[in-house]
PDB file of N, CA and C in Angstrom:
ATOM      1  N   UNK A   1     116.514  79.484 104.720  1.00  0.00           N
ATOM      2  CA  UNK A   1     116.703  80.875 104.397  1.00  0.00           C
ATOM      3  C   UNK A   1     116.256  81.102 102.952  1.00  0.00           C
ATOM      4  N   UNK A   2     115.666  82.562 102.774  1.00  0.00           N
ATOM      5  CA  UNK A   2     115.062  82.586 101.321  1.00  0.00           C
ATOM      6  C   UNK A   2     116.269  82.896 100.194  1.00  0.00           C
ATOM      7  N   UNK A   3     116.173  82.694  99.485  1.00  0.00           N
ATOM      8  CA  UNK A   3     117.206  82.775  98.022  1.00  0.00           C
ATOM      9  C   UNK A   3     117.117  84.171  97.965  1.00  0.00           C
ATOM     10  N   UNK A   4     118.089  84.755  97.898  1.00  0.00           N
ATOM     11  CA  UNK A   4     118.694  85.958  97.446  1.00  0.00           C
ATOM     12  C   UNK A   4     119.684  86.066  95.851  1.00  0.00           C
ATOM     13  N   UNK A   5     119.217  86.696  94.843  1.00  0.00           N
ATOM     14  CA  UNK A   5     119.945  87.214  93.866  1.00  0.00           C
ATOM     15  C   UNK A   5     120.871  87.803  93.695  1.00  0.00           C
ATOM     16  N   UNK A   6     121.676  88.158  92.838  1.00  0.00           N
ATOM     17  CA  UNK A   6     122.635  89.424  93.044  1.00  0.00           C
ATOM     18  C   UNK A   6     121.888  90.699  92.834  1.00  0.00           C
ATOM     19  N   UNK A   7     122.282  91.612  93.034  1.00  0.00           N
ATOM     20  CA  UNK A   7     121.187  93.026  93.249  1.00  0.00           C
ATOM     21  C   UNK A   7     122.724  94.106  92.424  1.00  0.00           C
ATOM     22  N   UNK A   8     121.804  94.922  91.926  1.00  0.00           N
ATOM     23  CA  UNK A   8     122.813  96.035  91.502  1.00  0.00           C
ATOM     24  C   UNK A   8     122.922  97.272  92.692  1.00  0.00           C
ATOM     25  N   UNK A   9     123.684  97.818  92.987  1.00  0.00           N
ATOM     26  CA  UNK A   9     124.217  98.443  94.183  1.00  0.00           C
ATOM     27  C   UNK A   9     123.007  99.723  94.386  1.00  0.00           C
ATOM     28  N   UNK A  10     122.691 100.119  93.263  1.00  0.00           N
ATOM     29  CA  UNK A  10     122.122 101.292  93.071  1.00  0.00           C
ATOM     30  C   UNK A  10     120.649 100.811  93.504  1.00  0.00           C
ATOM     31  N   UNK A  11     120.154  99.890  93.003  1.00  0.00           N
ATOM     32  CA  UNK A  11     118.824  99.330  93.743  1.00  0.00           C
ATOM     33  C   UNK A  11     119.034  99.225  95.394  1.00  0.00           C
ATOM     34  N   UNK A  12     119.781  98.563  95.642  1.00  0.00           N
ATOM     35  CA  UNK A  12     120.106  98.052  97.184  1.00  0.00           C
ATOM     36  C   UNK A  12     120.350  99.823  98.075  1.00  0.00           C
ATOM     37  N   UNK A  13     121.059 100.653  97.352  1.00  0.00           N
ATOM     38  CA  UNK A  13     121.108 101.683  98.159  1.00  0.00           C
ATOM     39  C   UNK A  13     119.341 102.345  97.778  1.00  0.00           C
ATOM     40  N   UNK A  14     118.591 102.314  97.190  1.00  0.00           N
ATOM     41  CA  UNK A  14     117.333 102.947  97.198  1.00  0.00           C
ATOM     42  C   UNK A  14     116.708 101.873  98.430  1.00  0.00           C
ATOM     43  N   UNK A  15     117.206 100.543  98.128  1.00  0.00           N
ATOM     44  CA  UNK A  15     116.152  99.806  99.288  1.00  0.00           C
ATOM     45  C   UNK A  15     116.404 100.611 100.757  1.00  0.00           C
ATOM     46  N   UNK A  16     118.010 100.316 100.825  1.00  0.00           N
ATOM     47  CA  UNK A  16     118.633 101.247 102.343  1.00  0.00           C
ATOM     48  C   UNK A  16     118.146 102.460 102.618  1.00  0.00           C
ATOM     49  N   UNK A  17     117.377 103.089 101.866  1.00  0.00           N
ATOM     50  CA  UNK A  17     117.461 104.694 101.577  1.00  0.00           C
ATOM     51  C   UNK A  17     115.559 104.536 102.528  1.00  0.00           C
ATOM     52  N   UNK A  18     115.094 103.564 102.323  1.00  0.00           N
ATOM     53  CA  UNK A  18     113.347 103.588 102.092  1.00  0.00           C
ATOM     54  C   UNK A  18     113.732 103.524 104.302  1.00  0.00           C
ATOM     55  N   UNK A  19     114.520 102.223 104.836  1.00  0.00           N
ATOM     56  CA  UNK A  19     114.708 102.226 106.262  1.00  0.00           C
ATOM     57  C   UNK A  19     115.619 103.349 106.735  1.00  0.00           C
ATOM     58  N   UNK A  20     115.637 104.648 106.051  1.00  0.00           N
ATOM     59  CA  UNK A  20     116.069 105.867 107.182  1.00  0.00           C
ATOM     60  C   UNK A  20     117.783 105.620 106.961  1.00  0.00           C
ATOM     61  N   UNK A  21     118.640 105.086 106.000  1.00  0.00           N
ATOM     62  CA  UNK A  21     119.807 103.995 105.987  1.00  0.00           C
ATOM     63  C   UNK A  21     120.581 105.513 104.870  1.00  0.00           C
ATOM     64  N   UNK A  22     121.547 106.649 105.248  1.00  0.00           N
ATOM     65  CA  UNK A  22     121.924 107.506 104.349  1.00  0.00           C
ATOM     66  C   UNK A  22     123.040 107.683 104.326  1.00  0.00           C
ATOM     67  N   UNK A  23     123.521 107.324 102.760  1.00  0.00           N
ATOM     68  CA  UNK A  23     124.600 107.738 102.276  1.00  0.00           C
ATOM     69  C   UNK A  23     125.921 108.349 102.812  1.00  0.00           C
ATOM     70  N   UNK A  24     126.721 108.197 103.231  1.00  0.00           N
ATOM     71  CA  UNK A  24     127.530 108.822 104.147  1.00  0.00           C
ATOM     72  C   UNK A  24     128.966 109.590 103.189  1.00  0.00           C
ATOM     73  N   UNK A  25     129.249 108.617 101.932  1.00  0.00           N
ATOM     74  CA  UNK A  25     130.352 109.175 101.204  1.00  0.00           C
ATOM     75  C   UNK A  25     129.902 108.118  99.702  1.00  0.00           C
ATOM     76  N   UNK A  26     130.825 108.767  98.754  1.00  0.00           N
ATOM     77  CA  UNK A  26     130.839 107.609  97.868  1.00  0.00           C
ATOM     78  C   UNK A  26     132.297 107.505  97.694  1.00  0.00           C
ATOM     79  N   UNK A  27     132.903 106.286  96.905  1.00  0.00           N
ATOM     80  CA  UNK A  27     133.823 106.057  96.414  1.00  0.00           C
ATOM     81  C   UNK A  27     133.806 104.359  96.316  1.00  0.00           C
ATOM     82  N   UNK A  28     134.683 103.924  96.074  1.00  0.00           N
ATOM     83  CA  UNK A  28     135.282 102.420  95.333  1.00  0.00           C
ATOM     84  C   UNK A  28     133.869 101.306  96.700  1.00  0.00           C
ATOM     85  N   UNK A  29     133.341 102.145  97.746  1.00  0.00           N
ATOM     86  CA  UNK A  29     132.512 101.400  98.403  1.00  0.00           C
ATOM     87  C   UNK A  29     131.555 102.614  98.684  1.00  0.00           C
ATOM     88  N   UNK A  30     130.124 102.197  98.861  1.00  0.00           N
ATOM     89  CA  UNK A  30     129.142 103.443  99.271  1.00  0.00           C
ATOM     90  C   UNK A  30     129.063 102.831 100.786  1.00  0.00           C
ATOM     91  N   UNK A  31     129.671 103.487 102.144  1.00  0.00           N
ATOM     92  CA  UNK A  31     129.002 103.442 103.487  1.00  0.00           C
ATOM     93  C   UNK A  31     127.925 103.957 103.421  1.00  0.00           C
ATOM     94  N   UNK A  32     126.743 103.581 104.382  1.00  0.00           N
ATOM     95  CA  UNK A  32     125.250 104.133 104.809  1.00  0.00           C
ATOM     96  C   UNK A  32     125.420 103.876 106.243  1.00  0.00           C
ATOM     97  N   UNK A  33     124.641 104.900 107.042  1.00  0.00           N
ATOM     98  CA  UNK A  33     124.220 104.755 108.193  1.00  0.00           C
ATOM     99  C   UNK A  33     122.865 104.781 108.002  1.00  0.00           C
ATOM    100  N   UNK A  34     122.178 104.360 109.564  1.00  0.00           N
ATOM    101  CA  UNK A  34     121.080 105.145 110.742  1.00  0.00           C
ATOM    102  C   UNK A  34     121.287 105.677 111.366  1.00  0.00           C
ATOM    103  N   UNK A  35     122.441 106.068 111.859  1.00  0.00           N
ATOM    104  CA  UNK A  35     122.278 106.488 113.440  1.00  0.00           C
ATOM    105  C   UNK A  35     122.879 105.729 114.216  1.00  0.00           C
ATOM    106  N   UNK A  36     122.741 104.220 114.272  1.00  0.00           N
ATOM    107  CA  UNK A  36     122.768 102.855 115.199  1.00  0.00           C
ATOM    108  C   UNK A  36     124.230 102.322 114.008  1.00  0.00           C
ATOM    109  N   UNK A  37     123.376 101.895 113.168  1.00  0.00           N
ATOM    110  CA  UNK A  37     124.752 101.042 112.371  1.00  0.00           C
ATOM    111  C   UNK A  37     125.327 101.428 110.888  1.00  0.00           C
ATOM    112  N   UNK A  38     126.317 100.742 110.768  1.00  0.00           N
ATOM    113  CA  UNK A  38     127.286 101.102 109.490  1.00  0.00           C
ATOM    114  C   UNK A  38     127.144  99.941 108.524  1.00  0.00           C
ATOM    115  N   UNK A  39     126.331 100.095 107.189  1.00  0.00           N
ATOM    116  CA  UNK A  39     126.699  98.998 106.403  1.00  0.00           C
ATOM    117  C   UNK A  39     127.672  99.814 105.060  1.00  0.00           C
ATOM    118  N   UNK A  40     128.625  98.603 104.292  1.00  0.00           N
ATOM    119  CA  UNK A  40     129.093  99.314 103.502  1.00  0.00           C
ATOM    120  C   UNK A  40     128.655  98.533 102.470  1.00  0.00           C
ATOM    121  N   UNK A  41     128.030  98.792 101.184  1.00  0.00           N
ATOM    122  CA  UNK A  41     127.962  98.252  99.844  1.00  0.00           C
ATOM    123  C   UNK A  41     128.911  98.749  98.693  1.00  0.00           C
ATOM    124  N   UNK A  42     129.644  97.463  98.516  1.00  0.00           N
ATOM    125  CA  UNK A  42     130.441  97.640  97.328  1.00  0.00           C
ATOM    126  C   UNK A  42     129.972  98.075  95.766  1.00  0.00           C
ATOM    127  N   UNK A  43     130.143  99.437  95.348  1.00  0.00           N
ATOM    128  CA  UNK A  43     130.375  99.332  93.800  1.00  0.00           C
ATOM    129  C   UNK A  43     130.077  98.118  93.131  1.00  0.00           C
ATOM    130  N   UNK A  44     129.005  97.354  93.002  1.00  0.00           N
ATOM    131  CA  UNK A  44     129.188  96.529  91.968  1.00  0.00           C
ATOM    132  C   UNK A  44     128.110  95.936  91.000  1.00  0.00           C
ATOM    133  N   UNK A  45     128.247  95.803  90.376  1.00  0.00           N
ATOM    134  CA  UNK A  45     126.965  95.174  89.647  1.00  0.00           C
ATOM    135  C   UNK A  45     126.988  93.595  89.296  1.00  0.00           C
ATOM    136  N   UNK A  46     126.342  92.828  89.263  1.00  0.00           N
ATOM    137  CA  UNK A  46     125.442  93.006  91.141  1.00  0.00           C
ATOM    138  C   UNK A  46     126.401  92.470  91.841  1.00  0.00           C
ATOM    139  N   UNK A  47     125.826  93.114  93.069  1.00  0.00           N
ATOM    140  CA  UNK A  47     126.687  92.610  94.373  1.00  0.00           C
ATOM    141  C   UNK A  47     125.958  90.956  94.351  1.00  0.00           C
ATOM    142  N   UNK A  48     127.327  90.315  94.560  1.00  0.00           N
ATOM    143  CA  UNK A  48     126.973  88.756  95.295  1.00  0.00           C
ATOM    144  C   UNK A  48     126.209  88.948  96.131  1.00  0.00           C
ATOM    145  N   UNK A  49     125.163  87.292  95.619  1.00  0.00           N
ATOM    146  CA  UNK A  49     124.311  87.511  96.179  1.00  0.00           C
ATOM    147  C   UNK A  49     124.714  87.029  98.188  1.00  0.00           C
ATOM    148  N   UNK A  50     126.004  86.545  98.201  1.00  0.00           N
ATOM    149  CA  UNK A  50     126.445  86.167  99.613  1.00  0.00           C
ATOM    150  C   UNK A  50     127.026  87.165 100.125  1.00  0.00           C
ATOM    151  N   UNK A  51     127.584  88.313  99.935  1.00  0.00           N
ATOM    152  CA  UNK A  51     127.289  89.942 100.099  1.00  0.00           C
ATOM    153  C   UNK A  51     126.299  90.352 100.423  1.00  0.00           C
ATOM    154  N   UNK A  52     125.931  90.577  99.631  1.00  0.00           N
ATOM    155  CA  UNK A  52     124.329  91.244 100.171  1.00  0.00           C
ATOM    156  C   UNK A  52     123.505  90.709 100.989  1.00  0.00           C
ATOM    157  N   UNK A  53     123.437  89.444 100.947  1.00  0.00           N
ATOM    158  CA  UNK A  53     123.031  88.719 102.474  1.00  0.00           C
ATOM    159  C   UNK A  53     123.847  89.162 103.280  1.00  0.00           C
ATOM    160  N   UNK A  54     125.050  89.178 103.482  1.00  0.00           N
ATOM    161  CA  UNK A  54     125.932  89.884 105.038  1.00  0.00           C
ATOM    162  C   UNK A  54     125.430  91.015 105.249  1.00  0.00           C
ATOM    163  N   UNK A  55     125.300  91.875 104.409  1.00  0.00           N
ATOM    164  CA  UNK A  55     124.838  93.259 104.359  1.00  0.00           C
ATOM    165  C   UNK A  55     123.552  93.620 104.940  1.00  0.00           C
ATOM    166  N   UNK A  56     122.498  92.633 104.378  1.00  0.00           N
ATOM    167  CA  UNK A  56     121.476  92.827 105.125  1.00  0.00           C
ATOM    168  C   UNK A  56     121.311  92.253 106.216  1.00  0.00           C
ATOM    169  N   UNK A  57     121.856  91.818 106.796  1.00  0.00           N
ATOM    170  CA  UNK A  57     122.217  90.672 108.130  1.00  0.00           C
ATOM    171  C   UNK A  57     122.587  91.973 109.170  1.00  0.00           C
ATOM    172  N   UNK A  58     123.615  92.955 109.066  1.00  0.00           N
ATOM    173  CA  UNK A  58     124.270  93.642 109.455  1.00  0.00           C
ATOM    174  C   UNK A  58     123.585  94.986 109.705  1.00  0.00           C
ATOM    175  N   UNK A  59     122.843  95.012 108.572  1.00  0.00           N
ATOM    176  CA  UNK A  59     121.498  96.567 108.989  1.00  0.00           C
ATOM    177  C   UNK A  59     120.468  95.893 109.980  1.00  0.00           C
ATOM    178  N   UNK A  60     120.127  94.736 110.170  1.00  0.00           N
ATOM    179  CA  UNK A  60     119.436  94.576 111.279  1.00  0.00           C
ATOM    180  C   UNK A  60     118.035  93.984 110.199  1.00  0.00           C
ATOM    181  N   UNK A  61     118.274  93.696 109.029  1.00  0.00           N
ATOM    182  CA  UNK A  61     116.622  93.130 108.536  1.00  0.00           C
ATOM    183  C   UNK A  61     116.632  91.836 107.811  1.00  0.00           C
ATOM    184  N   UNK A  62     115.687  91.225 107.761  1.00  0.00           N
ATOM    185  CA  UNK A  62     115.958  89.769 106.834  1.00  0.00           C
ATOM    186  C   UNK A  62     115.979  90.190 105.655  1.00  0.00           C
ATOM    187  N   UNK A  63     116.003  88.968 105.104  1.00  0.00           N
ATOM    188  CA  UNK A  63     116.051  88.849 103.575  1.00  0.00           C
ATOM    189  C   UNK A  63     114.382  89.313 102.929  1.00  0.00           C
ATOM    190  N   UNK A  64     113.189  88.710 103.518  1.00  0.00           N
ATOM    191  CA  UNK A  64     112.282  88.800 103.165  1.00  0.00           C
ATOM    192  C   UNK A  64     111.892  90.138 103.475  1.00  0.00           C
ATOM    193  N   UNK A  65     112.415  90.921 104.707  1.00  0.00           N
ATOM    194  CA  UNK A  65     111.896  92.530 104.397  1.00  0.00           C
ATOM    195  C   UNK A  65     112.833  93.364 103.280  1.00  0.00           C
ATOM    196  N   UNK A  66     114.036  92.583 102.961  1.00  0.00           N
ATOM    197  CA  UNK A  66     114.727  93.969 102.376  1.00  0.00           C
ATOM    198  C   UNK A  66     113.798  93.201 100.743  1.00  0.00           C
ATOM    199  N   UNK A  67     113.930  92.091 100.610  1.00  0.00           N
ATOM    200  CA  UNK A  67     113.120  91.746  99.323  1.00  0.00           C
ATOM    201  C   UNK A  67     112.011  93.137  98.918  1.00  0.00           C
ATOM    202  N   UNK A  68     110.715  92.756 100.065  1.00  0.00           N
ATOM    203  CA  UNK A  68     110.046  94.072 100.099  1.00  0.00           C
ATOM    204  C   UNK A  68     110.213  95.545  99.555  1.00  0.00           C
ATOM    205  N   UNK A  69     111.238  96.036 100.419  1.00  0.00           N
ATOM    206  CA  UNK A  69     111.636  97.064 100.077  1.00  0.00           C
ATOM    207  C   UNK A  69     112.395  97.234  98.687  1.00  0.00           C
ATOM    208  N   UNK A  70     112.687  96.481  98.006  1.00  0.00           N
ATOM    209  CA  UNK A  70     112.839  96.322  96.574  1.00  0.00           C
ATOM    210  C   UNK A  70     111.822  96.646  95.373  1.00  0.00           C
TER     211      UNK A  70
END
């Protein structure tokens, strides 16, 4: 599996934002949908990088496309 960094939340929600992935509320966690699924990213700077792997696991994309979309 490729190495993942920690990411600051605000990047990671622009990556979510590029696959159709929108904002649903903010507070102490930002939920995003599609339509299909629910990811939630925590407030944080940066999110672990073993977070954000679940996270992107859970929207349905690897590591190497959400890299991309970065």
């Amino acid at each position: 599996m490729p190495r993942l960094s920690g990411i600051n939340h605000k990047r990671a929600i622009k990556a979510f934002e590029k696959v159709n992935f929108k904002v649903i509320k903010q507070g102490k966690h930002i939920p995003m949908s599609d339509g299909n699924r629910i990811i939630v990213i925590p407030r944080a700077n940066p999110v672990n990088a073993y977070t954000m792997g679940g996270i992107i696991k859970d929207a349905g994309l690897t590591i190497d496309e959400f890299k991309k979309l970065l």
